[in-house]
N, C-alpha and C. Protein backbone atom coordinates (compact mmCIF):
# COMPACT_ATOMS: atom_id res chain seq x y z
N UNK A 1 35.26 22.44 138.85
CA UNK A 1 36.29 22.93 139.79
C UNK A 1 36.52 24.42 139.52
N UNK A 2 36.64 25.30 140.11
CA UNK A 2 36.83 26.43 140.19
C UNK A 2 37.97 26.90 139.86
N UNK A 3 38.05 27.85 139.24
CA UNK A 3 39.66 28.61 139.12
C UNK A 3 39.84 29.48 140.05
N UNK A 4 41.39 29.28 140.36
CA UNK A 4 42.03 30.09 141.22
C UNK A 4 41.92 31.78 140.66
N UNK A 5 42.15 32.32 141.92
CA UNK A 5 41.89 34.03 141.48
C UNK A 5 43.61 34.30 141.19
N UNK A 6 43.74 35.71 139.61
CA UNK A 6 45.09 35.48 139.79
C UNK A 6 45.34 35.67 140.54
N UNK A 7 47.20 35.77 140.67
CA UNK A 7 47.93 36.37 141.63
C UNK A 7 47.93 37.49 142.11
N UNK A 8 47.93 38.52 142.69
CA UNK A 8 48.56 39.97 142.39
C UNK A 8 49.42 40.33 142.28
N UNK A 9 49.70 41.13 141.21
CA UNK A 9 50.78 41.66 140.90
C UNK A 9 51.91 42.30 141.99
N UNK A 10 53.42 42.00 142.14
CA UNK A 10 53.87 42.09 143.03
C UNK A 10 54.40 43.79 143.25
N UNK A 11 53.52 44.77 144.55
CA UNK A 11 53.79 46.31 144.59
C UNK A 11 55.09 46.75 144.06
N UNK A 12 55.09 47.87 143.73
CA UNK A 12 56.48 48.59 142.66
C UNK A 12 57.15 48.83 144.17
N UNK A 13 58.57 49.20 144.03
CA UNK A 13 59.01 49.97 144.85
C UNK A 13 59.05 51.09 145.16
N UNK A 14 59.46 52.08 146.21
CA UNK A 14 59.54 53.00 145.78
C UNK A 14 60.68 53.85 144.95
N UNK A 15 61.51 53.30 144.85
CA UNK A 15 62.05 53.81 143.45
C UNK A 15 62.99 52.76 142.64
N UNK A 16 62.37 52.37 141.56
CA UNK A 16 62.97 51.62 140.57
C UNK A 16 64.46 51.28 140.43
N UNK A 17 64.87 50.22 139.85
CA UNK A 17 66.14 49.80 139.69
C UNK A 17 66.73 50.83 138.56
N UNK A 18 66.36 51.09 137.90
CA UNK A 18 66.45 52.02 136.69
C UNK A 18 66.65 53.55 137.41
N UNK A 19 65.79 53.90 137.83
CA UNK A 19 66.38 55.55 138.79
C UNK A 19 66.90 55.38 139.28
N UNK A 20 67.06 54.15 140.09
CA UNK A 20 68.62 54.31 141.72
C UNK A 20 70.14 54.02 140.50
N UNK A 21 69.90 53.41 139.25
CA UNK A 21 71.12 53.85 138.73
C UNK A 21 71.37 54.79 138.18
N UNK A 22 70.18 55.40 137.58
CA UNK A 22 70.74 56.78 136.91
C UNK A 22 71.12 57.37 138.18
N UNK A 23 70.58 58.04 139.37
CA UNK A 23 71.26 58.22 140.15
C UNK A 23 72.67 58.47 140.69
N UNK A 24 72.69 57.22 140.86
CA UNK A 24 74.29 57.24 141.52
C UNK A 24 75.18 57.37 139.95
N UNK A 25 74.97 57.18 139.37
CA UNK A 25 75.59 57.02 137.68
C UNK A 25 75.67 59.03 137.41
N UNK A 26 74.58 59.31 138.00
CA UNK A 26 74.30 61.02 137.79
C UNK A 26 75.13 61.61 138.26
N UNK A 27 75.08 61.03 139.74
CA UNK A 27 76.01 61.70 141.10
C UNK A 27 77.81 61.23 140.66
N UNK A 28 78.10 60.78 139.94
CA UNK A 28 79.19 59.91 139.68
C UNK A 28 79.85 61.28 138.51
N UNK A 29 78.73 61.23 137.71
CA UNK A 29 79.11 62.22 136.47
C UNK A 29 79.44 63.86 137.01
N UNK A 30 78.28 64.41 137.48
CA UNK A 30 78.22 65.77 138.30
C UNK A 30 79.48 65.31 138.58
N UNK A 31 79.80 64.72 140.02
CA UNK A 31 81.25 65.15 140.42
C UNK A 31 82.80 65.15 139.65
N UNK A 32 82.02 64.30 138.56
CA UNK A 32 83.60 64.46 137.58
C UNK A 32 83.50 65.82 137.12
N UNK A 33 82.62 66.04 136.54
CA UNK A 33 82.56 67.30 135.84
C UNK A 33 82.88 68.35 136.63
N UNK A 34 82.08 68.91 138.06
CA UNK A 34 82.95 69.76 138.44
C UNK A 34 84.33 69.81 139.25
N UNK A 35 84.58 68.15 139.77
CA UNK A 35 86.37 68.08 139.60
C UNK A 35 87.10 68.37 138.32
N UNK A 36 86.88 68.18 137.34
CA UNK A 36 87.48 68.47 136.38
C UNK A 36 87.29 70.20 136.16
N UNK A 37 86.42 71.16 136.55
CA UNK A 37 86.54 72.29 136.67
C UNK A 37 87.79 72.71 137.78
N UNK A 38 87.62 72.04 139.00
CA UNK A 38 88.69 72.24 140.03
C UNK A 38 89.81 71.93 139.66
N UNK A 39 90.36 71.11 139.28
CA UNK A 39 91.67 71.21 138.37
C UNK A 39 91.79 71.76 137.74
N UNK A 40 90.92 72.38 136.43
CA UNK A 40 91.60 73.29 135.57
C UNK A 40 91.59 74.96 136.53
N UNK A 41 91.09 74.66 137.01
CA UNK A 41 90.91 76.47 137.72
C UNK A 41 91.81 76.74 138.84
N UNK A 42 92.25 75.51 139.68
CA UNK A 42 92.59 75.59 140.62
C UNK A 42 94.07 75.02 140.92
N UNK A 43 94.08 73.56 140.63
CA UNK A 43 95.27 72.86 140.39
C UNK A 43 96.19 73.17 139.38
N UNK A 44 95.71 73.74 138.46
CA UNK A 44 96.72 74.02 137.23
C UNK A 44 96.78 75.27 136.82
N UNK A 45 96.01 76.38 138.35
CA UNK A 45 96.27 77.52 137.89
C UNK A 45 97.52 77.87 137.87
N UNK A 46 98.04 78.63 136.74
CA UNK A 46 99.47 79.23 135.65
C UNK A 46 100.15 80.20 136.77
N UNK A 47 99.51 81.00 137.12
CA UNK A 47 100.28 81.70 138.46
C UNK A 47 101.19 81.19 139.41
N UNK A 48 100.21 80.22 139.65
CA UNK A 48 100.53 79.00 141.14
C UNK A 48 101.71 77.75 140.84
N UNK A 49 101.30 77.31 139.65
CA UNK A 49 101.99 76.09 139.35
C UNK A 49 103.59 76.41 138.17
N UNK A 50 102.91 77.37 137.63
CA UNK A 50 104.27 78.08 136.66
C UNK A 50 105.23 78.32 137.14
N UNK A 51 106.01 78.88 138.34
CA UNK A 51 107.32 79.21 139.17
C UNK A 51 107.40 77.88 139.84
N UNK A 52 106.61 76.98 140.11
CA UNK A 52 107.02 75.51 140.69
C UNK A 52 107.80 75.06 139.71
N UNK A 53 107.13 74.97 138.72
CA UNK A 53 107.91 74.08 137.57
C UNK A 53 108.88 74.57 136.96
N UNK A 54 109.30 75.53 137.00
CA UNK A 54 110.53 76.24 136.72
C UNK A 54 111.49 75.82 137.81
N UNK A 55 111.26 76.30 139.16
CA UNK A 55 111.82 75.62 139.93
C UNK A 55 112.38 73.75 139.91
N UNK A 56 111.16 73.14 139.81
CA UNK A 56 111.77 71.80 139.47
C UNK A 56 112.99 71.45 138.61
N UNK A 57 112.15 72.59 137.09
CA UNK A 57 113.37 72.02 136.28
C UNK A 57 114.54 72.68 136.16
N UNK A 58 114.54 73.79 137.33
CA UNK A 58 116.19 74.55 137.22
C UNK A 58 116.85 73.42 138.15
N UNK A 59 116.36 73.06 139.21
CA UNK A 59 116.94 71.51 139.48
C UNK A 59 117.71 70.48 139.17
N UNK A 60 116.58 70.38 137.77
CA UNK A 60 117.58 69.25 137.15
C UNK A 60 117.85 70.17 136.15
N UNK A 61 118.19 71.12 135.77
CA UNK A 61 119.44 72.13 134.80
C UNK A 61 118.89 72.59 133.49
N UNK A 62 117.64 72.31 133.37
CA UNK A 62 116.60 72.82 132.52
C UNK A 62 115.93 74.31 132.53
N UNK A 63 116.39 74.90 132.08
CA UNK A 63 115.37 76.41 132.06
C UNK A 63 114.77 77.18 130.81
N UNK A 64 113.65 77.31 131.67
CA UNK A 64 112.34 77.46 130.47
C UNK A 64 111.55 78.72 131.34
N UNK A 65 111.14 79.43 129.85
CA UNK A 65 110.36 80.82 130.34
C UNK A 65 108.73 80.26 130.81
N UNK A 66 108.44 81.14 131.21
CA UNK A 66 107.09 81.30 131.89
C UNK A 66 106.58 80.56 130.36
N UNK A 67 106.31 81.17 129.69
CA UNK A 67 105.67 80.95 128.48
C UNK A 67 106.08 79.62 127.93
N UNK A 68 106.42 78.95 127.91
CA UNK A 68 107.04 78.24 127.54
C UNK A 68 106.77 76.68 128.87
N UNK A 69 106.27 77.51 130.28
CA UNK A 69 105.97 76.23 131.35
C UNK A 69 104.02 76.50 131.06
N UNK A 70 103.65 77.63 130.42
CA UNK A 70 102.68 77.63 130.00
C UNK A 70 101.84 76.43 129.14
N UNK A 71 102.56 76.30 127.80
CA UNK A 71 102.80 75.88 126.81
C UNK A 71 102.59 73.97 127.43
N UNK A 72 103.57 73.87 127.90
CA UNK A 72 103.61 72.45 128.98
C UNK A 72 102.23 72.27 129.79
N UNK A 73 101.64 73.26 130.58
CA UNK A 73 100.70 73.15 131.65
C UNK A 73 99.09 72.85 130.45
N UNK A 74 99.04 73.54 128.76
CA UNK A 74 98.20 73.87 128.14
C UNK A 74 98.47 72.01 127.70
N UNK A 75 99.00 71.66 127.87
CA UNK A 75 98.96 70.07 127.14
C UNK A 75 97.89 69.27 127.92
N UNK A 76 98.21 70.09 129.42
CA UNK A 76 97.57 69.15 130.89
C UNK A 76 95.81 69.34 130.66
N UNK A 77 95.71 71.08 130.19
CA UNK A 77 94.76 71.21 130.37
C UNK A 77 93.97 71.20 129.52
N UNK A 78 93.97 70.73 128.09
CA UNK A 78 93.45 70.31 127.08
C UNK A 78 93.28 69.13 126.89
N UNK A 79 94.10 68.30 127.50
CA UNK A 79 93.52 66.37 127.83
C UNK A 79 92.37 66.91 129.41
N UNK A 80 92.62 67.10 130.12
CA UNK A 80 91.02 67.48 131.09
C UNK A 80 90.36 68.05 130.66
N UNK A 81 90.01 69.56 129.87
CA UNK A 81 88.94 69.81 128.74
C UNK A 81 88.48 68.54 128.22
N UNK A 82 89.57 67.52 127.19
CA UNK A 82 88.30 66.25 126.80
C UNK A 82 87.71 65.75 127.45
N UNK A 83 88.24 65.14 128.70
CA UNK A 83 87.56 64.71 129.96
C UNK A 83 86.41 64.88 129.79
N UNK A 84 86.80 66.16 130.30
CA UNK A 84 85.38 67.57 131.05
C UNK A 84 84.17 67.27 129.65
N UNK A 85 84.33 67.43 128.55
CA UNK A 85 83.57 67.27 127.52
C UNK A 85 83.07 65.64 127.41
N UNK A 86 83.81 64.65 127.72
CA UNK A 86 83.27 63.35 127.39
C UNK A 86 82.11 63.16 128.50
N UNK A 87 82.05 63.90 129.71
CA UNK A 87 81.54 63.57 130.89
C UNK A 87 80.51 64.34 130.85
N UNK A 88 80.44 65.20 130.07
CA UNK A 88 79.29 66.33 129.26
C UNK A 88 78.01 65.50 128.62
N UNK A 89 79.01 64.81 127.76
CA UNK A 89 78.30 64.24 126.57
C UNK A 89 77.53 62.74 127.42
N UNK A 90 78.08 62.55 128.74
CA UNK A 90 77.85 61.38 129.42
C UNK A 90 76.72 61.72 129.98
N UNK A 91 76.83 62.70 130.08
CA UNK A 91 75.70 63.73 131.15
C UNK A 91 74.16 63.95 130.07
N UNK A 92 74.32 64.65 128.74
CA UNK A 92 73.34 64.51 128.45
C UNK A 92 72.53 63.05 127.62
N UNK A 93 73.24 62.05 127.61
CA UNK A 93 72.67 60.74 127.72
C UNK A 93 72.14 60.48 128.77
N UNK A 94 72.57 60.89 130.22
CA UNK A 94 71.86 60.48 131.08
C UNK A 94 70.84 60.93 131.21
N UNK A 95 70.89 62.29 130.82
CA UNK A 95 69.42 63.31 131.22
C UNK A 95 68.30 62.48 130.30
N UNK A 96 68.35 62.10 128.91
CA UNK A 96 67.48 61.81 128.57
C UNK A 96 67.02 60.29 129.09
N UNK A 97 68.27 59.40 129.34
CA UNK A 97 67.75 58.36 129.73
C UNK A 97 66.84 58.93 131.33
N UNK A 98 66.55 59.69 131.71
CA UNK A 98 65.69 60.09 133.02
C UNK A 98 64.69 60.30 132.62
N UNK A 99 64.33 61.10 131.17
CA UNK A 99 62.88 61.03 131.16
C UNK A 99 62.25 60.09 130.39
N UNK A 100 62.89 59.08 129.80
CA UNK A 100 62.56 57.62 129.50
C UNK A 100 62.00 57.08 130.52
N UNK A 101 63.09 57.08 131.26
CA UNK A 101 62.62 56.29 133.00
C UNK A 101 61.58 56.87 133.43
N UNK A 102 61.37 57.93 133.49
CA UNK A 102 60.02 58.81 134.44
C UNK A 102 58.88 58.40 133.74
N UNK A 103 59.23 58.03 132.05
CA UNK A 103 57.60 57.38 131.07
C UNK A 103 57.68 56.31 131.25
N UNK A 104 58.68 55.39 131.75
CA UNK A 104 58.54 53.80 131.99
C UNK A 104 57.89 52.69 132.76
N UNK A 105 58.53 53.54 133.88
CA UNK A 105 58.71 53.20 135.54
C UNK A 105 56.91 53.36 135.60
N UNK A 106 56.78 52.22 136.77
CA UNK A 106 55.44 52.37 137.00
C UNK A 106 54.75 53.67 137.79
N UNK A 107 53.94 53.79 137.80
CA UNK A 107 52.91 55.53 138.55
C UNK A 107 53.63 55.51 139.47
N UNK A 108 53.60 54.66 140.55
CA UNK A 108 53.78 55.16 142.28
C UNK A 108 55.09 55.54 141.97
N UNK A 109 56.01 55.12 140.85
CA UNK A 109 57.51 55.58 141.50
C UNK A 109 57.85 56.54 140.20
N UNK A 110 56.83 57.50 139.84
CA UNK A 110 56.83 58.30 139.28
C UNK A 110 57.57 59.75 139.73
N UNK A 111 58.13 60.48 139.37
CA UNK A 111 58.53 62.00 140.09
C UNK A 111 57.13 62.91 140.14
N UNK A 112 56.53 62.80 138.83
CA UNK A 112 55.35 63.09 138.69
C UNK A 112 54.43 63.12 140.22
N UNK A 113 54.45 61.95 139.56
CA UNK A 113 53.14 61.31 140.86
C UNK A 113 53.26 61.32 142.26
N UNK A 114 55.52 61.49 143.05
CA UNK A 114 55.41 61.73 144.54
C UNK A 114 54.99 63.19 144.63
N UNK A 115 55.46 64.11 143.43
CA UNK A 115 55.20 65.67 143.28
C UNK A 115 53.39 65.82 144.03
N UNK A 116 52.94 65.48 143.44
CA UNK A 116 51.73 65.13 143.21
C UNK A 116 50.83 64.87 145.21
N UNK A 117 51.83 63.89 145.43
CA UNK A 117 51.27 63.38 146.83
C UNK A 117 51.79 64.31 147.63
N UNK A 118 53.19 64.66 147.22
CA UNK A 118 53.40 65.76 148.09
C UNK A 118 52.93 67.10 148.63
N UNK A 119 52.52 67.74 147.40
CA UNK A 119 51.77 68.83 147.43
C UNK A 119 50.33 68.61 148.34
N UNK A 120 49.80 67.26 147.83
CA UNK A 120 48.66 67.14 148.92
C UNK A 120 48.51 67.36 150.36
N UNK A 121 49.59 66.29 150.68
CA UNK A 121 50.03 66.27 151.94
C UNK A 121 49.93 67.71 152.78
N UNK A 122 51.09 68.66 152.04
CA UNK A 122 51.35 69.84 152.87
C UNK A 122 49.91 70.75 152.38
N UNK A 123 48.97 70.40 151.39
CA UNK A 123 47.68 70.98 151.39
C UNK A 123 46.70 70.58 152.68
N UNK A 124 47.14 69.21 153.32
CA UNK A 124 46.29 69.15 154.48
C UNK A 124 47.35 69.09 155.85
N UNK A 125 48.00 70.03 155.98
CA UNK A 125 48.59 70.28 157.13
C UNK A 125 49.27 69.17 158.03
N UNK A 126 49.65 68.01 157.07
CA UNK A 126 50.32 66.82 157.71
C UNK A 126 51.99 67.83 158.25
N UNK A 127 52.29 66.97 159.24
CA UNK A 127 53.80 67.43 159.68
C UNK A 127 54.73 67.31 158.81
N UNK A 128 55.40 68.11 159.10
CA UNK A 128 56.67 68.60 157.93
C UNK A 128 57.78 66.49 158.34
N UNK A 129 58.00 66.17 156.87
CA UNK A 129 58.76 65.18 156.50
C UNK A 129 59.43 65.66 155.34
N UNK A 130 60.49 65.48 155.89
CA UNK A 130 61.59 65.65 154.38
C UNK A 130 61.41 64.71 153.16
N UNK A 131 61.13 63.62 153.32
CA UNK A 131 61.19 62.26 152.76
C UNK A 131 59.73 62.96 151.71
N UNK A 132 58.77 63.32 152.09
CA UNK A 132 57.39 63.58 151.49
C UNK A 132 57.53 65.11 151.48
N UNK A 133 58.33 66.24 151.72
CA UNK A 133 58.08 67.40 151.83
C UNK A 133 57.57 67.67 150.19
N UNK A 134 56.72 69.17 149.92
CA UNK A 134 56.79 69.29 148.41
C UNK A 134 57.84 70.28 148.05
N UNK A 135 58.34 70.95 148.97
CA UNK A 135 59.40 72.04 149.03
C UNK A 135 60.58 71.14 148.57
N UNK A 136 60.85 70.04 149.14
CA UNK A 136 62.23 69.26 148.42
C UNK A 136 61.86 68.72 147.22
N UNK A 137 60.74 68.07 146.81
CA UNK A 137 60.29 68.05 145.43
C UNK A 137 60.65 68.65 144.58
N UNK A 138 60.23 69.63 144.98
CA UNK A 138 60.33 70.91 144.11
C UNK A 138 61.87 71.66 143.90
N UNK A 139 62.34 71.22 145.29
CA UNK A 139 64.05 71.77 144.63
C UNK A 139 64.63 70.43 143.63
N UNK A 140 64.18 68.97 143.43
CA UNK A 140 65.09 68.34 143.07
C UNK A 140 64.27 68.97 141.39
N UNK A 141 62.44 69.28 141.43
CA UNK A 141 62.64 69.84 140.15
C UNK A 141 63.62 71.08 139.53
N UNK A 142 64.09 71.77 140.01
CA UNK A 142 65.07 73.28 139.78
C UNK A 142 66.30 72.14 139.19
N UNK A 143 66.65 71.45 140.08
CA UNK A 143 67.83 70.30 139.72
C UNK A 143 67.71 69.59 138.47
N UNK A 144 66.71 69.34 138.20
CA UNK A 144 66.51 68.76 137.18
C UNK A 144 66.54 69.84 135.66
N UNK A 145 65.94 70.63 136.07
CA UNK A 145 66.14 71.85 135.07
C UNK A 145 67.74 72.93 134.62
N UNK A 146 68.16 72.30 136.35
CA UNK A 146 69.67 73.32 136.18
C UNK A 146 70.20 72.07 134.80
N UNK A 147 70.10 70.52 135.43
CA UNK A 147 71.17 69.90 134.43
C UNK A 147 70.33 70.10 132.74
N UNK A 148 69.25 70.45 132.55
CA UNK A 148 69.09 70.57 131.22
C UNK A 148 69.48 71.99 130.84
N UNK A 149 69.67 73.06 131.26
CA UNK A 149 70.57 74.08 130.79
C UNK A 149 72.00 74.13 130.63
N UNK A 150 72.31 72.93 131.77
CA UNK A 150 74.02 72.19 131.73
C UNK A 150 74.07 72.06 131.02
N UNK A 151 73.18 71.19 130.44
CA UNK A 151 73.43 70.49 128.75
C UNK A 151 73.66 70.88 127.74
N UNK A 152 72.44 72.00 127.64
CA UNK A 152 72.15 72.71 126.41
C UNK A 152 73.13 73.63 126.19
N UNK A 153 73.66 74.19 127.36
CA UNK A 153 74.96 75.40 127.11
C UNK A 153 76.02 74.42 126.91
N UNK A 154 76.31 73.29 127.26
CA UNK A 154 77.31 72.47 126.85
C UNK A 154 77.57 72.26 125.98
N UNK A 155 76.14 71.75 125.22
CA UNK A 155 76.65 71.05 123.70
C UNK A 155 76.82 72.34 122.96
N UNK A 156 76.23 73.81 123.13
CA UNK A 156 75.96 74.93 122.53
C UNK A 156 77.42 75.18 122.25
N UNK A 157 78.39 74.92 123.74
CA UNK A 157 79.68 75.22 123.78
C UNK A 157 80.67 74.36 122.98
N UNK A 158 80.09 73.12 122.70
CA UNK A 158 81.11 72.04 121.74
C UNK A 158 81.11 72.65 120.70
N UNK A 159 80.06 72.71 119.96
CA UNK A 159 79.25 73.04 118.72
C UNK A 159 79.63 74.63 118.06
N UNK A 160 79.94 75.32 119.27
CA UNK A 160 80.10 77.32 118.75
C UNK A 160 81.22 77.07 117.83
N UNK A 161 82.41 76.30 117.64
CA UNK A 161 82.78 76.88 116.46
C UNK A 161 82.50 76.17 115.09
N UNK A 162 81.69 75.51 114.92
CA UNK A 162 81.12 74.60 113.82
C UNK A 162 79.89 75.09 113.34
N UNK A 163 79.08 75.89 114.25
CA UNK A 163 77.56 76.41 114.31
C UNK A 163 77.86 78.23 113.81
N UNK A 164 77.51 79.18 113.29
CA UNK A 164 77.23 80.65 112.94
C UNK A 164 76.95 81.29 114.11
N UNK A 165 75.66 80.41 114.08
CA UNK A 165 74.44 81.47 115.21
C UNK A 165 75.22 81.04 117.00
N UNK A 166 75.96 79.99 117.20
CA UNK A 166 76.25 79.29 117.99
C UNK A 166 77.04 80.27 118.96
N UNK A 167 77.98 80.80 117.33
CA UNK A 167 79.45 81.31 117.67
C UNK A 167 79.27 82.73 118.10
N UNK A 168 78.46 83.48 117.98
CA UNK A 168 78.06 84.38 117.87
C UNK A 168 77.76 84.69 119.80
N UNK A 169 76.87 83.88 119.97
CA UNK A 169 76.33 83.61 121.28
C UNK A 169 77.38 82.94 122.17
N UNK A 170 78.65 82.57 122.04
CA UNK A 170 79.51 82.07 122.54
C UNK A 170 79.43 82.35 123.79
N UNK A 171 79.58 83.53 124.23
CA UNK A 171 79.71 84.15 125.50
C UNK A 171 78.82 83.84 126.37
N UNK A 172 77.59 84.61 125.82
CA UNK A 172 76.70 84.08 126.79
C UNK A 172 75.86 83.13 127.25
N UNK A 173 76.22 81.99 126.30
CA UNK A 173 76.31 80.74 126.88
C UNK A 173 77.54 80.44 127.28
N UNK A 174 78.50 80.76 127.50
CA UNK A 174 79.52 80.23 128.44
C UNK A 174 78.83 81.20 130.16
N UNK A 175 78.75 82.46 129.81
CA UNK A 175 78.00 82.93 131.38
C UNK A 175 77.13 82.16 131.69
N UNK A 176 76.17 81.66 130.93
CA UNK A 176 74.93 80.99 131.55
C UNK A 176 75.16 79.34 132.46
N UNK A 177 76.33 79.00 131.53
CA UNK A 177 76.78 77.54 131.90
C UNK A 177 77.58 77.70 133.19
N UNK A 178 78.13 78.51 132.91
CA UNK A 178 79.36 78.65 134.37
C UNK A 178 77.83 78.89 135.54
N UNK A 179 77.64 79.74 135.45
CA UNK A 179 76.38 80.15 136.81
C UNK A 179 75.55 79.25 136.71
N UNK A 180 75.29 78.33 136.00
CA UNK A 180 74.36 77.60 136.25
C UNK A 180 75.28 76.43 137.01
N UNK A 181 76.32 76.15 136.97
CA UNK A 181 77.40 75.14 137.51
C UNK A 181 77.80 75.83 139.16
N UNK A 182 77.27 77.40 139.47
CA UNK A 182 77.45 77.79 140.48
C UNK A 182 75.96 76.92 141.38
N UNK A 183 75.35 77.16 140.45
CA UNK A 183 73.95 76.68 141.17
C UNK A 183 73.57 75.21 141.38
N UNK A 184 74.25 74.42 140.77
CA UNK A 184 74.21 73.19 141.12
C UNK A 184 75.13 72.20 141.93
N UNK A 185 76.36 73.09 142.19
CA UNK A 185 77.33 73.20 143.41
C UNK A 185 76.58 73.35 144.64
N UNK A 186 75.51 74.10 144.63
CA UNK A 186 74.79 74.58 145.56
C UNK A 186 73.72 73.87 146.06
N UNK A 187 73.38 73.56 145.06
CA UNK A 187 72.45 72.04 145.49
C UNK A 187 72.89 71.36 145.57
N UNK A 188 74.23 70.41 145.31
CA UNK A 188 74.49 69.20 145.90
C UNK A 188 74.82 69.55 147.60
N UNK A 189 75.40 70.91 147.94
CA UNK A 189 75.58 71.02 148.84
C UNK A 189 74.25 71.30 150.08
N UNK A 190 73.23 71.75 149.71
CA UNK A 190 71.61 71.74 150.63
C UNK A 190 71.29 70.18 150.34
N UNK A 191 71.57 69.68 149.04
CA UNK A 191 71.17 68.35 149.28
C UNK A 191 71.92 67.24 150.20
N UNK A 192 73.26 67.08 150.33
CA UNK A 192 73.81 66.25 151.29
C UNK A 192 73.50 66.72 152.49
N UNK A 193 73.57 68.38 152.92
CA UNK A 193 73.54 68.36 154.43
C UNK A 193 72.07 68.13 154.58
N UNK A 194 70.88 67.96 154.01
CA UNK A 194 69.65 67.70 153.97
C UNK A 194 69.60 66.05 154.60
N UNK A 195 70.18 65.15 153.25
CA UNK A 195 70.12 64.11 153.51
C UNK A 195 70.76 63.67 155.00
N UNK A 196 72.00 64.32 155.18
CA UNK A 196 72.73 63.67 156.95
C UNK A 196 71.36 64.21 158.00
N UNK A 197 70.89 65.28 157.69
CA UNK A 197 70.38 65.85 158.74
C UNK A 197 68.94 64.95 158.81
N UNK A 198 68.57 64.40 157.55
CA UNK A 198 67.34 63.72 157.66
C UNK A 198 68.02 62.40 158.50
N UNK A 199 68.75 61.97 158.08
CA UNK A 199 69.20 60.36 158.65
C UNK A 199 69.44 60.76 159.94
N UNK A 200 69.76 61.88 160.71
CA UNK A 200 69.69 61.73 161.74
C UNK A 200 69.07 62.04 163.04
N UNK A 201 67.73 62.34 162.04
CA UNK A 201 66.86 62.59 162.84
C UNK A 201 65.64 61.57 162.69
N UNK A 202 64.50 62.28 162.21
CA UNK A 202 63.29 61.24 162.07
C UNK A 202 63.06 60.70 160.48
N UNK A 203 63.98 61.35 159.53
CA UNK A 203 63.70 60.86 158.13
C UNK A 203 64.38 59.80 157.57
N UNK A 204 64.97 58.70 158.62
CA UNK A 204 65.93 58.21 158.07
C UNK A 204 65.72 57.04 157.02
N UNK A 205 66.75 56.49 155.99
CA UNK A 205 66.45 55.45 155.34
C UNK A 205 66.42 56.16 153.96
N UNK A 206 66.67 57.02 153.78
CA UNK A 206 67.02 57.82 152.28
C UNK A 206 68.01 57.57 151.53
N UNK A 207 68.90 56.70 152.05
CA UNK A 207 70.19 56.50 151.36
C UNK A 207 69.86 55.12 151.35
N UNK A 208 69.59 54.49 151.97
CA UNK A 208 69.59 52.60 151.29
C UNK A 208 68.18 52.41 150.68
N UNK A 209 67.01 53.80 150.89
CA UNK A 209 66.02 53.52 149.93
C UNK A 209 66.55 53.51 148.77
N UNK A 210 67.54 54.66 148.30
CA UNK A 210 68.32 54.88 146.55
C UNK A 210 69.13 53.54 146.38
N UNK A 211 69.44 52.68 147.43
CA UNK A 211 70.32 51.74 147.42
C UNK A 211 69.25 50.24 146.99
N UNK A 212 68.50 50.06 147.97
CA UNK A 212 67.69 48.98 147.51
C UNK A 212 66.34 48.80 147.00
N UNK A 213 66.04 50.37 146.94
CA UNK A 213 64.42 50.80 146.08
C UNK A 213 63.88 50.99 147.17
N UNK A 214 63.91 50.91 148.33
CA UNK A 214 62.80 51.02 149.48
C UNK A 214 61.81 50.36 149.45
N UNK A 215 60.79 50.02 150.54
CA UNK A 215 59.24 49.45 150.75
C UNK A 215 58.64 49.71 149.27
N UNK A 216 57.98 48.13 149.14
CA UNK A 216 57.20 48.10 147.97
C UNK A 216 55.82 49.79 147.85
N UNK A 217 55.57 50.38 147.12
CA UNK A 217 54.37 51.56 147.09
C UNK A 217 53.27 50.89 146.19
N UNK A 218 52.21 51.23 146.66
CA UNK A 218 50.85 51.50 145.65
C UNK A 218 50.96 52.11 144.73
């Protein structure tokens, strides 16, 4: 009697259960982190909020100097600094759990490997698709590189007063981190109006591909 031929193995998706959570887990973190910049810069700026609270508490019969509603506002903004830092430290766990995933995950749902098809593609003059472009490839690589300078100026920034060489460099890793936080503001923002504009035209299915992995790939 003959043996059956195996099975075949059942096609990968196109993107793994493992990337669609780092993902949204990514997108979850980014926005804490720079809400937690918007509050300290914005919501609790000392100018703005300092004569409110004086006001409140001449109200109820309390009066306190500027310095002193300072002092009060620095309590607010040193519990969101930890925040801001735990969501740091959340952040570069994630980064590395991404390039775990990118050595894990099978070929087709490689970053590598769509990089790869993509570039082909626009090497043989196929029509412009967002979904396959290598130009968006290539910006989510910049993305990927902004959050490892996030990182590195981050932890650089925990670390400057415990570290010599750290402390020294303080500054300009705080410039590098801030502008690099300008630049990734900036990409989430080309990336969402990207994504609406794909869904509503011919690229659609980009958002429940990250949701349910999309069509099995080769």
């Amino acid at each position: 009697m003959s043996e059956l031929p195996p099975a075949a193995a059942p096609a990968a998706r196109k993107y793994s259960l493992a990337l669609r959570i780092w993902h949204w887990a990514n997108s979850f973190v980014v926005s804490a982190l720079l809400t937690s910049i918007f509050v300290l810069f914005v919501v609790l700026k000392m100018k703005e909020v300092g004569p409110k609270f004086q006001e409140v508490l001449q109200k109820e019969g309390v009066t306190m100097s500027l310095e002193q509603i300072r002092g009060l506002t620095r309590i607010v903004s040193h519990k969101v600094w930890d925040w801001h830092i735990y969501f740091g430290v959340t952040l570069a766990v994630l980064l590395a759990l991404r390039i775990v995933t990118e050595i894990a995950q099978a070929r087709s749902q490689r970053f590598a490997h769509r990089l790869k098809q993509a570039k082909g593609q626009s090497a043989e003059g196929q029509p412009f698709r967002l979904q396959k472009s290598a130009l968006v490839k290539y910006s989510y690589l910049a993305f990927y590189l902004m959050l490892v300078v996030m990182v590195v100026t981050g932890l650089g920034l925990i670390y400057a007063d415990d570290v010599p060489f750290l402390e020294e460099l303080e500054h300009t890793i705080e410039e590098v981190h801030n502008f690099t936080m300008y630049l990734v503001m900036g990409f989430i923002v080309v990336h969402v109006v990207g994504v609406v504009w794909a869904e509503l035209h011919k690229d659609r299915g980009i958002v429940s591909d990250m949701i349910n992995g999309g069509e099995p790939r080769t």
